[in-house]
N, C-alpha and C. Protein backbone atom coordinates (compact mmCIF):
# COMPACT_ATOMS: atom_id res chain seq x y z
N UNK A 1 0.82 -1.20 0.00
CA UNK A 1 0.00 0.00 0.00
C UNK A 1 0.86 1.26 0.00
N UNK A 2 1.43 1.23 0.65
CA UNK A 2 2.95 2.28 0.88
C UNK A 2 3.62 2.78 -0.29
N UNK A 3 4.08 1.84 -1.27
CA UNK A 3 4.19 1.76 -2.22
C UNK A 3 3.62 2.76 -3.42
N UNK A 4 2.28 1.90 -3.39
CA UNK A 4 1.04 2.71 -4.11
C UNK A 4 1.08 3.95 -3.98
N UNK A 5 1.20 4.13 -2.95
CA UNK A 5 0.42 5.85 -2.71
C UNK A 5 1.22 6.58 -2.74
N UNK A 6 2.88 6.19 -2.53
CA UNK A 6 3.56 6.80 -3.06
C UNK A 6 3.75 6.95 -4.83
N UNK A 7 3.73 6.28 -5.08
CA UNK A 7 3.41 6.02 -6.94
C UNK A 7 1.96 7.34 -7.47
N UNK A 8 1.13 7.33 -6.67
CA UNK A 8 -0.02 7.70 -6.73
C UNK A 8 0.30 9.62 -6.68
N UNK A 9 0.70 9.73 -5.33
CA UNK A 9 1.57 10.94 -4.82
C UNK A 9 2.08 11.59 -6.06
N UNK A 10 3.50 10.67 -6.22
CA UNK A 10 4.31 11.18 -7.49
C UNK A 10 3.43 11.62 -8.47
N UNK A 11 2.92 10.63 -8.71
CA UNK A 11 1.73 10.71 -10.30
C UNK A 11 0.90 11.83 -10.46
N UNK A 12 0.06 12.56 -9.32
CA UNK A 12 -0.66 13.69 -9.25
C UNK A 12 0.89 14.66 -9.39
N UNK A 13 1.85 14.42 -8.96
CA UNK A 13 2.25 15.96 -9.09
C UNK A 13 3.05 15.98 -10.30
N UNK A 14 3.24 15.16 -10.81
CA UNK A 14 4.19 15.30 -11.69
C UNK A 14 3.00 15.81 -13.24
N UNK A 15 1.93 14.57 -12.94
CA UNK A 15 1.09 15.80 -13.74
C UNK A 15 0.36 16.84 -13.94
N UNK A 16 0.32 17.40 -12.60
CA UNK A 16 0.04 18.94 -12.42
C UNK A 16 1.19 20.33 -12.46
N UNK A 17 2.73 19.27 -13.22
CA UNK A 17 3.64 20.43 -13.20
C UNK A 17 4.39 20.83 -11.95
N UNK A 18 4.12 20.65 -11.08
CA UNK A 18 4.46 20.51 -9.29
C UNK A 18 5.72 20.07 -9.33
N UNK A 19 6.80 21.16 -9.28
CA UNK A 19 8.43 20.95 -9.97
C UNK A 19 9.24 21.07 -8.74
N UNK A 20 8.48 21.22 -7.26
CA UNK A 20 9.61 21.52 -5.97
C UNK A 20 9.36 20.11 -5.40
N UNK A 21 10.34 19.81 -4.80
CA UNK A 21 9.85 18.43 -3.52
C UNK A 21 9.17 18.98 -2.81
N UNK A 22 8.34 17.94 -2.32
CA UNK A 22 6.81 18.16 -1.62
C UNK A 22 6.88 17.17 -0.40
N UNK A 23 6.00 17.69 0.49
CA UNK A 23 5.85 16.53 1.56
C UNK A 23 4.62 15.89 1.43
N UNK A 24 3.77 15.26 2.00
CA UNK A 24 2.69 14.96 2.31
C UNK A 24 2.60 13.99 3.36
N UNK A 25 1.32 14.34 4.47
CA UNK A 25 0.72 13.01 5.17
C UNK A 25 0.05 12.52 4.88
N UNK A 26 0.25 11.40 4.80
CA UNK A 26 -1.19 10.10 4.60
C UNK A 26 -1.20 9.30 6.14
N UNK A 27 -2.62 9.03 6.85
CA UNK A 27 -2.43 8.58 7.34
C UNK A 27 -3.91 7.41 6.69
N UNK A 28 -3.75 6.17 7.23
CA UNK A 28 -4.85 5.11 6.93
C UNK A 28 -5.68 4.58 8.12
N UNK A 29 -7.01 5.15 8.09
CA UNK A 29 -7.44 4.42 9.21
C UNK A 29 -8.85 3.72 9.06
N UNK A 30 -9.58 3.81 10.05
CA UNK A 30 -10.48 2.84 9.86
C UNK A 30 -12.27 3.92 9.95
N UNK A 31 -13.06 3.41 10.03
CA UNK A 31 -14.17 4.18 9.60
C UNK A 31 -14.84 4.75 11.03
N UNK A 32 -14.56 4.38 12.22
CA UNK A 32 -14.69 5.59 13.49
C UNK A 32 -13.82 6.25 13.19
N UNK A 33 -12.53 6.11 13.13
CA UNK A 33 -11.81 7.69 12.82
C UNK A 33 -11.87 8.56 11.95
N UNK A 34 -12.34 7.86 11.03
CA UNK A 34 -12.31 9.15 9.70
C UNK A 34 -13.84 9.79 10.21
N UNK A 35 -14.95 9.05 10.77
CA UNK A 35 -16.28 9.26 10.80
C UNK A 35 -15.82 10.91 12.40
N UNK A 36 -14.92 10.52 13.14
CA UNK A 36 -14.89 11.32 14.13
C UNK A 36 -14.70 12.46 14.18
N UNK A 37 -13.46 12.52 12.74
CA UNK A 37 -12.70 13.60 11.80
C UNK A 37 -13.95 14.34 11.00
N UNK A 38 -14.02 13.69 10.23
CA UNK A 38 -15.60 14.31 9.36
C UNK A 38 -16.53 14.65 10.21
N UNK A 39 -16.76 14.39 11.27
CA UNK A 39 -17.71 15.51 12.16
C UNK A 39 -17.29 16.23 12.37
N UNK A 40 -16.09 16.35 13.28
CA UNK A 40 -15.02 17.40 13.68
C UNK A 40 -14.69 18.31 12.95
N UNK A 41 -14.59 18.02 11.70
CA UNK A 41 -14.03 19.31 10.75
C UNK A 41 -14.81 19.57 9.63
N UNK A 42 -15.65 18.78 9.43
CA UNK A 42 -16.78 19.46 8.29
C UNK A 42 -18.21 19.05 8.72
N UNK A 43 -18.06 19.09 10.04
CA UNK A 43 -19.91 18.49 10.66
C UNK A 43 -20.97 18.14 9.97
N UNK A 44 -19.80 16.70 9.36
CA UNK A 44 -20.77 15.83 8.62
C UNK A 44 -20.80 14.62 9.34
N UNK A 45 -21.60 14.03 10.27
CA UNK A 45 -22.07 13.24 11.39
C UNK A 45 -22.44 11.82 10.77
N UNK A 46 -20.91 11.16 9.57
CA UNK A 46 -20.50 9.59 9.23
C UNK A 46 -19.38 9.82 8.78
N UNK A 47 -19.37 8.53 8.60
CA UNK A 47 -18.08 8.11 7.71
C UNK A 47 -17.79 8.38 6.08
N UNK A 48 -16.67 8.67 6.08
CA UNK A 48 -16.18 8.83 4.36
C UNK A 48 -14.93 8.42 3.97
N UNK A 49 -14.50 8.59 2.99
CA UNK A 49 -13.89 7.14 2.33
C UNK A 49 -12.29 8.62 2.96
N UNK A 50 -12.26 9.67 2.16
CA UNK A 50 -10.91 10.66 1.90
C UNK A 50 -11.05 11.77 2.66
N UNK A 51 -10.28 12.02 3.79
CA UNK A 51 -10.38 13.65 3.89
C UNK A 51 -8.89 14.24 3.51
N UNK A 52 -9.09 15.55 3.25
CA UNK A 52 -7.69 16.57 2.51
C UNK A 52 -7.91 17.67 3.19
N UNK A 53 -6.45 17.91 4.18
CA UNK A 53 -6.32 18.90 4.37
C UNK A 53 -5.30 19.83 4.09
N UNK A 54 -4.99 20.55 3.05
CA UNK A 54 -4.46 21.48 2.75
C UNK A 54 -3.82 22.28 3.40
N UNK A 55 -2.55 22.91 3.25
CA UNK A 55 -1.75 23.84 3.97
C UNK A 55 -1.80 25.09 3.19
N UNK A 56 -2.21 25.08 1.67
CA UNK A 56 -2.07 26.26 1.08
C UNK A 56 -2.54 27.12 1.36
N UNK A 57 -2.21 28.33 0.86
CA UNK A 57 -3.40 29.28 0.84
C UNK A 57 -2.64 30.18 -0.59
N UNK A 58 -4.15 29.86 -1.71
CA UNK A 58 -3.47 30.20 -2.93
C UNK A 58 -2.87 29.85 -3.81
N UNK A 59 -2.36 28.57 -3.22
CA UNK A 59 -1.41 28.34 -4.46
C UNK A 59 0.28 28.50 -3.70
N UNK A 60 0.14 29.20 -2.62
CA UNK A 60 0.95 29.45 -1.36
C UNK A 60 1.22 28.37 -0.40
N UNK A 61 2.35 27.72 -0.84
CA UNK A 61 2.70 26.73 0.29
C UNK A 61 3.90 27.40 1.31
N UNK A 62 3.76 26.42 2.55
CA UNK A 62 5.03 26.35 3.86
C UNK A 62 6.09 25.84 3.24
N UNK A 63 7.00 26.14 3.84
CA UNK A 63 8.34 25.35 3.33
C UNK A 63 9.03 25.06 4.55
N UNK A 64 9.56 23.74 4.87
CA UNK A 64 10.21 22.80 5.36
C UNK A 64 11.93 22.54 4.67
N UNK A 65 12.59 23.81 4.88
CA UNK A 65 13.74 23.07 3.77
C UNK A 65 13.31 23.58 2.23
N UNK A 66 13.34 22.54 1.69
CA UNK A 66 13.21 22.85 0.20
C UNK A 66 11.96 22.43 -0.03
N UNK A 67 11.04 21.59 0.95
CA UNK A 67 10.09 21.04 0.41
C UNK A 67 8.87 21.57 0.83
N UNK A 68 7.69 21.85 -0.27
CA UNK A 68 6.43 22.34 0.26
C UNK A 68 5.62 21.62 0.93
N UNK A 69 4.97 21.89 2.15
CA UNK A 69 4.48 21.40 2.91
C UNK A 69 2.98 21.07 2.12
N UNK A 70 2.55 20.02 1.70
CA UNK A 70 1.16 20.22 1.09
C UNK A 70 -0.07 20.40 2.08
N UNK A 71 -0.04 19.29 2.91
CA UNK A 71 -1.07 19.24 3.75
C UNK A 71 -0.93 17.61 4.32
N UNK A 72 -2.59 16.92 4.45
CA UNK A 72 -3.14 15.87 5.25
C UNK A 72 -3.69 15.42 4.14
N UNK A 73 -3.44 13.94 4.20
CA UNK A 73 -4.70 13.33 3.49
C UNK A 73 -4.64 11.81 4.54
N UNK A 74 -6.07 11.80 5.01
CA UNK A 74 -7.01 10.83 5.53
C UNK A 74 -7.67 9.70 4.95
N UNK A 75 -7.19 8.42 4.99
CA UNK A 75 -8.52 7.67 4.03
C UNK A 75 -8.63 6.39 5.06
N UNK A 76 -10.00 6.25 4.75
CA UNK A 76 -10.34 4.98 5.71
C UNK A 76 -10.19 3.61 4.55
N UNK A 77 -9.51 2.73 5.20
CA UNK A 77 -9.31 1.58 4.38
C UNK A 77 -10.63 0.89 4.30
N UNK A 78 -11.37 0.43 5.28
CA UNK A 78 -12.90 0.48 5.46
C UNK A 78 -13.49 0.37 3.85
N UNK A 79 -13.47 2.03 4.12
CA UNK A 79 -14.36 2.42 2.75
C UNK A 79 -13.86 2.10 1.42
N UNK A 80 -12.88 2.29 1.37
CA UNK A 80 -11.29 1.77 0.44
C UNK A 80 -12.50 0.32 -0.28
N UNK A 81 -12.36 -0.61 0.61
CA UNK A 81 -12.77 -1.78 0.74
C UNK A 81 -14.24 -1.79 -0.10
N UNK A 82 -15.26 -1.17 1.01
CA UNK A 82 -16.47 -0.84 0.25
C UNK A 82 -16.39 -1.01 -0.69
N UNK A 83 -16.23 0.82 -1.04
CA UNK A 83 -15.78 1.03 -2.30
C UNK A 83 -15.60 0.13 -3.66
N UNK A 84 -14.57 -0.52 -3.30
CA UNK A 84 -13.81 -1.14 -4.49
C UNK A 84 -14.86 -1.89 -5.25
N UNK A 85 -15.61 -3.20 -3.80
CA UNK A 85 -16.49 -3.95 -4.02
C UNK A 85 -17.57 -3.51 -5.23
N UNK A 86 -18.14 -2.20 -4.16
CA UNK A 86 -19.17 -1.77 -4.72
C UNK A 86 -18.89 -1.14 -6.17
N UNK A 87 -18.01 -0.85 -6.49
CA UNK A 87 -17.73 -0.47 -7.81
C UNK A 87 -16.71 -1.16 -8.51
N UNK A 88 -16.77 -2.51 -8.33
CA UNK A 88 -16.10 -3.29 -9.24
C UNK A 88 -14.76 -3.74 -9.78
N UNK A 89 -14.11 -2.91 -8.95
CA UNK A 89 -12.97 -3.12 -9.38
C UNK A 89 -11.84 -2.95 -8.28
N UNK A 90 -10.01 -2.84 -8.37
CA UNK A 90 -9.53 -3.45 -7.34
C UNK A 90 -9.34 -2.48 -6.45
N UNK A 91 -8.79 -2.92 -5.13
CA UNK A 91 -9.06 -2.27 -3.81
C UNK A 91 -7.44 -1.13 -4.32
N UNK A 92 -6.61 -1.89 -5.21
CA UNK A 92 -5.47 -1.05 -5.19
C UNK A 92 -6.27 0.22 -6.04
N UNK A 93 -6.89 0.10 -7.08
CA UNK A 93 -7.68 1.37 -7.88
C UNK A 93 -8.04 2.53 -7.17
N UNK A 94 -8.98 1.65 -5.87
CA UNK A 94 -10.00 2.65 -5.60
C UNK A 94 -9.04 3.41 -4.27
N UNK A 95 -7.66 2.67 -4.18
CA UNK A 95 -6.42 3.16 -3.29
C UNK A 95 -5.98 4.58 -3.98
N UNK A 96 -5.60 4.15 -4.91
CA UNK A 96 -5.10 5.27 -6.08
C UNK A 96 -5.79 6.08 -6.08
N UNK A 97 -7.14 6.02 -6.76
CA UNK A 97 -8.16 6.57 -7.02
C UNK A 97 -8.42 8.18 -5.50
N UNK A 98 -8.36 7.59 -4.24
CA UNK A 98 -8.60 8.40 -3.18
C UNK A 98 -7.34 9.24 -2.94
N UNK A 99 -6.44 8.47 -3.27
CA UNK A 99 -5.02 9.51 -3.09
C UNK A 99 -5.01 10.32 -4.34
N UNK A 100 -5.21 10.05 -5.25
CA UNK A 100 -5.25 10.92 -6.27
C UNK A 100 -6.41 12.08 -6.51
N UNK A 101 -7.17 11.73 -5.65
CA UNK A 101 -8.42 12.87 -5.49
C UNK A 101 -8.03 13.84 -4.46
N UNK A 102 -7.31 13.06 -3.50
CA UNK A 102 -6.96 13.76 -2.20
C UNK A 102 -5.82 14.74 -2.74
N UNK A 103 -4.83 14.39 -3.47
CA UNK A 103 -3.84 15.05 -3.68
C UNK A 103 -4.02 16.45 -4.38
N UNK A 104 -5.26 16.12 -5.43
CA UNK A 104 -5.63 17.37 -6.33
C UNK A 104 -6.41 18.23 -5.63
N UNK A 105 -7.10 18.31 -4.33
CA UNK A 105 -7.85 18.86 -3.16
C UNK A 105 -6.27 19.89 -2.40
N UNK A 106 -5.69 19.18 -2.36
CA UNK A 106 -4.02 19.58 -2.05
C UNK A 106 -3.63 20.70 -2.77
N UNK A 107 -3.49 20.25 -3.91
CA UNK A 107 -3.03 21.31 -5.02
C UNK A 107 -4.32 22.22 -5.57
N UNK A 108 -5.23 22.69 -4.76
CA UNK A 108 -6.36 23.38 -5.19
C UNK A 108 -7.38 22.99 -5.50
N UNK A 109 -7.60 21.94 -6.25
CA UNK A 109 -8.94 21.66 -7.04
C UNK A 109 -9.80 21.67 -5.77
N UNK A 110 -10.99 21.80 -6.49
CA UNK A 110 -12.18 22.21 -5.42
C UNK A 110 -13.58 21.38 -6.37
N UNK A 111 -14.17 20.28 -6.23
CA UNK A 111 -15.46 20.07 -7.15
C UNK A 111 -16.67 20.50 -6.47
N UNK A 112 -16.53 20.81 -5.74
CA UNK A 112 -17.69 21.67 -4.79
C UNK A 112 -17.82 23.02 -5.08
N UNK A 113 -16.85 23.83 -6.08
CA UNK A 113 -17.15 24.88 -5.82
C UNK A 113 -18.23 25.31 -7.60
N UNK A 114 -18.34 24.27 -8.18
CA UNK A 114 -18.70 24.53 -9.87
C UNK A 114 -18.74 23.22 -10.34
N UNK A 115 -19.72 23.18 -11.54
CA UNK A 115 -19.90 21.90 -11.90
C UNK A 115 -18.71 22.10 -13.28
N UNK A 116 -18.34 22.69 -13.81
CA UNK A 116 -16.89 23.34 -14.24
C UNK A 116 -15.76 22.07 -13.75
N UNK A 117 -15.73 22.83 -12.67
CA UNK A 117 -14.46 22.52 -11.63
C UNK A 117 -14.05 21.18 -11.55
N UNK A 118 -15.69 20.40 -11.04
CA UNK A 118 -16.07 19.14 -10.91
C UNK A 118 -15.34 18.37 -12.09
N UNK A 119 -16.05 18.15 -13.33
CA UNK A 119 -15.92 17.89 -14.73
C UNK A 119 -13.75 17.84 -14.75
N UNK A 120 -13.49 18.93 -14.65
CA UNK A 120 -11.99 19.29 -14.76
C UNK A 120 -11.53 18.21 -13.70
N UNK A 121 -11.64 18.34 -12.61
CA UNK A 121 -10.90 17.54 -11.63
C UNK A 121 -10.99 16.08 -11.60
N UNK A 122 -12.06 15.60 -11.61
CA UNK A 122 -12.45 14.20 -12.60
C UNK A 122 -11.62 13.65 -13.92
N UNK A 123 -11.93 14.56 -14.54
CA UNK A 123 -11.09 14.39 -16.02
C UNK A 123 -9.60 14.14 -14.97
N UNK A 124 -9.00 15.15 -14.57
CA UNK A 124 -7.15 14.86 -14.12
C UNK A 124 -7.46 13.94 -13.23
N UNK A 125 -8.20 13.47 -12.62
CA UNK A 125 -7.93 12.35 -11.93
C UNK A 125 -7.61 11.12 -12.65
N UNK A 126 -8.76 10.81 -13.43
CA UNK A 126 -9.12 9.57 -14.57
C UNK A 126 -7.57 9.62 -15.52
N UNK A 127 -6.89 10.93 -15.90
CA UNK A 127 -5.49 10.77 -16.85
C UNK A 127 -4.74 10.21 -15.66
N UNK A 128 -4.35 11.03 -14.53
CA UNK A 128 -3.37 10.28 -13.72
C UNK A 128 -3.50 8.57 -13.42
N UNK A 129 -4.76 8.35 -13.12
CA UNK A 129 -4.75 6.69 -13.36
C UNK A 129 -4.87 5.86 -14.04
N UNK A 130 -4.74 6.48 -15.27
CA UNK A 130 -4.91 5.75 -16.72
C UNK A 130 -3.11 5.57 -16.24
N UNK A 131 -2.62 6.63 -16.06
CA UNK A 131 -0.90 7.04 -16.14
C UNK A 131 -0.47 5.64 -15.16
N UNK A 132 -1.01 5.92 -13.97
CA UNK A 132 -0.86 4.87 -13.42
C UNK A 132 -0.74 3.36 -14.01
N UNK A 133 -2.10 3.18 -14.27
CA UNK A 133 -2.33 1.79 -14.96
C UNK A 133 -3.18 1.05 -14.61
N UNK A 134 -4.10 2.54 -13.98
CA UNK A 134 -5.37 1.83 -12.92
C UNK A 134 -6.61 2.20 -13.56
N UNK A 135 -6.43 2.57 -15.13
CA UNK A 135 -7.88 3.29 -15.72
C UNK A 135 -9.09 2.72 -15.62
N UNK A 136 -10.45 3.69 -15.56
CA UNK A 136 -11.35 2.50 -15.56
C UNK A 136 -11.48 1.75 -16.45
N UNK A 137 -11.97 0.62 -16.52
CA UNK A 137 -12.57 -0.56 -17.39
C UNK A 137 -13.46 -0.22 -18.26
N UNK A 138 -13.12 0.00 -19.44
CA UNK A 138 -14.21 0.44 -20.43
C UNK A 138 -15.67 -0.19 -20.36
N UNK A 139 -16.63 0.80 -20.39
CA UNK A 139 -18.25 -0.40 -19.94
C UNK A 139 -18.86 -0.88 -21.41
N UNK A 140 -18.87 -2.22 -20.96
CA UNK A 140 -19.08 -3.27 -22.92
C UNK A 140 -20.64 -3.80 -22.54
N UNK A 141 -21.16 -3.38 -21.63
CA UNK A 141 -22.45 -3.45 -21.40
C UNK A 141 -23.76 -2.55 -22.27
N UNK A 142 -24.24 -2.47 -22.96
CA UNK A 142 -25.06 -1.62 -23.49
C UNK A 142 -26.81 -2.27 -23.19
């Protein structure tokens, strides 16, 4: 998993142009903690799969040394799990998939703020895990 998300990490920044060393936290937990967190900081009273917390402001990162401080990213393996099930495909994807959402929340993107935004951030998610090698599965169902 370690692995991954480092792969995942790299992958968002390298295709958003993101040319300084960077830090990031990931931590992995289980679905009371993320559910305790998501009340706590966006008083939403369950569980969710990613939280991102950002250090920027702007486009404005901390610096540590040479490296920009990005922020937090939270994911419950739990949901990870769910997830995967419920949408078909592997638990490493829907691994990727949350770090790579989390990361672009990091570097600004916002899909909450425009259905614009939404559309855009989706789209760079879906290239970075194609990049990966985690694209979705084309649907041959009609």
């Amino acid at each position: 998993m370690r692995a991954l998300i480092r792969k995942a990490v790299a992958a968002a920044l390298t295709a958003e142009a993101f040319r300084r060393p960077a830090e990031v936290s990931v931590t992995l937990t289980d679905n009371a903690s993320i559910h305790a967190l998501n009340k706590a900081y966006r008083g939403v009273d369950r569980p969710t799969d990613v939280l991102s917390f950002p250090l920027s402001e702007d486009g404005e990162y901390d610096t540590d040394g040479e490296a920009a401080l990005l922020g937090d990213i939270v994911i419950s393996l739990e949901k990870t799990e769910e997830q995967a099930a419920e949408y078909g495909h592997s638990f490493e994807r829907e691994l990727a998939f949350l770090t790579v959402h989390s990361m672009l929340h990091l570097l600004g993107y916002d899909h909450e703020t425009s259905r614009e935004e939404e559309k855009e951030m989706f789209r760079r998610q879906e290239e970075i895990l194609i990049s990966l090698g985690l694209g979705r599965e084309p649907d041959t169902t009609e």
